[in-house]
Protein backbone atom coordinates (compact mmCIF):
# COMPACT_ATOMS: atom_id res chain seq x y z
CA UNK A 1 5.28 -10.11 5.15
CA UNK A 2 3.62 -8.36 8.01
CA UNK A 3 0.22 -7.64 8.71
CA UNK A 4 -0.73 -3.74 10.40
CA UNK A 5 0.20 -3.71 14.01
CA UNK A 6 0.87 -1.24 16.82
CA UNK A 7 4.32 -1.09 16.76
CA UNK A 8 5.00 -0.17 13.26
CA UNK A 9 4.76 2.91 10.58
CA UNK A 10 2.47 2.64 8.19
CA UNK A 11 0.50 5.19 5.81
CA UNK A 12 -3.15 4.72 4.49
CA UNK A 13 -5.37 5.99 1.88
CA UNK A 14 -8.91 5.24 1.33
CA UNK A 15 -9.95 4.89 -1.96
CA UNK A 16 -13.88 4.23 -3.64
CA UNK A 17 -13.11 -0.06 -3.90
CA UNK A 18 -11.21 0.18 -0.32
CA UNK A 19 -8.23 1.18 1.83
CA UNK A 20 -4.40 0.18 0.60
CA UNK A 21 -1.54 0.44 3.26
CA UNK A 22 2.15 0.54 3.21
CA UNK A 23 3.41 -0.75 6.36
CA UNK A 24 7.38 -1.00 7.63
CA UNK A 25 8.35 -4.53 7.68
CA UNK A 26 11.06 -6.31 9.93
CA UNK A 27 13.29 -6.52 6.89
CA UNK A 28 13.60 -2.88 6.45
CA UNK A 29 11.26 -3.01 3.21
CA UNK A 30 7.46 -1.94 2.93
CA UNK A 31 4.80 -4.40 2.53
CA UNK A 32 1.97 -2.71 0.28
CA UNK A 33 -1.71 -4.00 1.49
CA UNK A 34 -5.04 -3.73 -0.29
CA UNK A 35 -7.27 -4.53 3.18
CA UNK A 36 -4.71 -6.29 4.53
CA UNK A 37 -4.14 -8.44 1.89
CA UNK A 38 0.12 -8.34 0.09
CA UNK A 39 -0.21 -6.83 -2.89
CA UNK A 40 3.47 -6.18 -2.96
CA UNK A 41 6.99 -5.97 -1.41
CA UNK A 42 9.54 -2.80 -1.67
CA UNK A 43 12.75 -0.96 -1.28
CA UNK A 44 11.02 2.07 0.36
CA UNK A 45 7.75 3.88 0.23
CA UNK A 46 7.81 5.52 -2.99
CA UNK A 47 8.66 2.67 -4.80
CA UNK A 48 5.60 0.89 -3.25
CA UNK A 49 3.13 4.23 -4.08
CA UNK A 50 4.66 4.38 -7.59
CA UNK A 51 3.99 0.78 -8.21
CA UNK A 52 0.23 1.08 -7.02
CA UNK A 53 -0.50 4.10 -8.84
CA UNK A 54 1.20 2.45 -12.43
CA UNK A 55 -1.03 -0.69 -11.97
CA UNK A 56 2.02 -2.81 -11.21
CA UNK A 57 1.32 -4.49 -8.17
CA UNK A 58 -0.24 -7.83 -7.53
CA UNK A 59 -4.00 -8.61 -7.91
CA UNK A 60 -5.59 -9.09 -4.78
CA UNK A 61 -7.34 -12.58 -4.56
CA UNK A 62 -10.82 -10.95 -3.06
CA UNK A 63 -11.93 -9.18 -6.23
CA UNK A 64 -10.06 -7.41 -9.54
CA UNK A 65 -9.25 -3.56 -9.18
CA UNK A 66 -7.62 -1.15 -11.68
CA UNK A 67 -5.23 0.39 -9.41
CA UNK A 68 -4.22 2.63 -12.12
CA UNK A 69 -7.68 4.27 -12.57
CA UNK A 70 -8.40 4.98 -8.65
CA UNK A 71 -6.62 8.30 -9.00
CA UNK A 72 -4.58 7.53 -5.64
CA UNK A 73 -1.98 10.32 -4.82
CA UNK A 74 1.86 9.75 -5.78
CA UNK A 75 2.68 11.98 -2.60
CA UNK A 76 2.98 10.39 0.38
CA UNK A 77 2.43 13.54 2.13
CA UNK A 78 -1.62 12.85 0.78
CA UNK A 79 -1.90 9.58 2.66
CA UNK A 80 -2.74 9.21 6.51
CA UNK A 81 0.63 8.49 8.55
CA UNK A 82 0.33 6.33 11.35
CA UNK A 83 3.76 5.70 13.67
């Protein structure tokens, strides 16, 4: 699992309850973040958005969110890219 850095791709959206990630990993998957905390592990990027937007990720231990309900985009090209 890898935490946001400089030397990795990663795309962001903001939503009302906070910011999620997906961020490259060293094993060639994408690590899916609610404020930087693992809510998930994928194959590739739409896997990861897909998962979010269906409400089947894990819950993140800071407080309970509906993923489903936040209305977050299932195109990538919607998120902020970051290389």
């Amino acid at each position: 699992m890898c935490i946001p850095g400089d030397d990795m791709s990663m795309w962001i959206y903001r939503t009302a309850v906070g910011y999620v990630s997906i961020v490259s990993n060293e094993d060639f998957r994408y690590d899916l973040l609610f404020e930087s905390e693992p809510i998930g592990t994928y194959e590739d990027e739409q896997e990861a958005v897909d998962a979010l937007c269906d409400g089947e990720v894990f819950q993140p231990k800071t407080k309970q969110v509906d993923f489903s309900m936040l209305d977050i985009p299932r195109n990538l090209h919607e998120w902020e890219y970051r290389a």
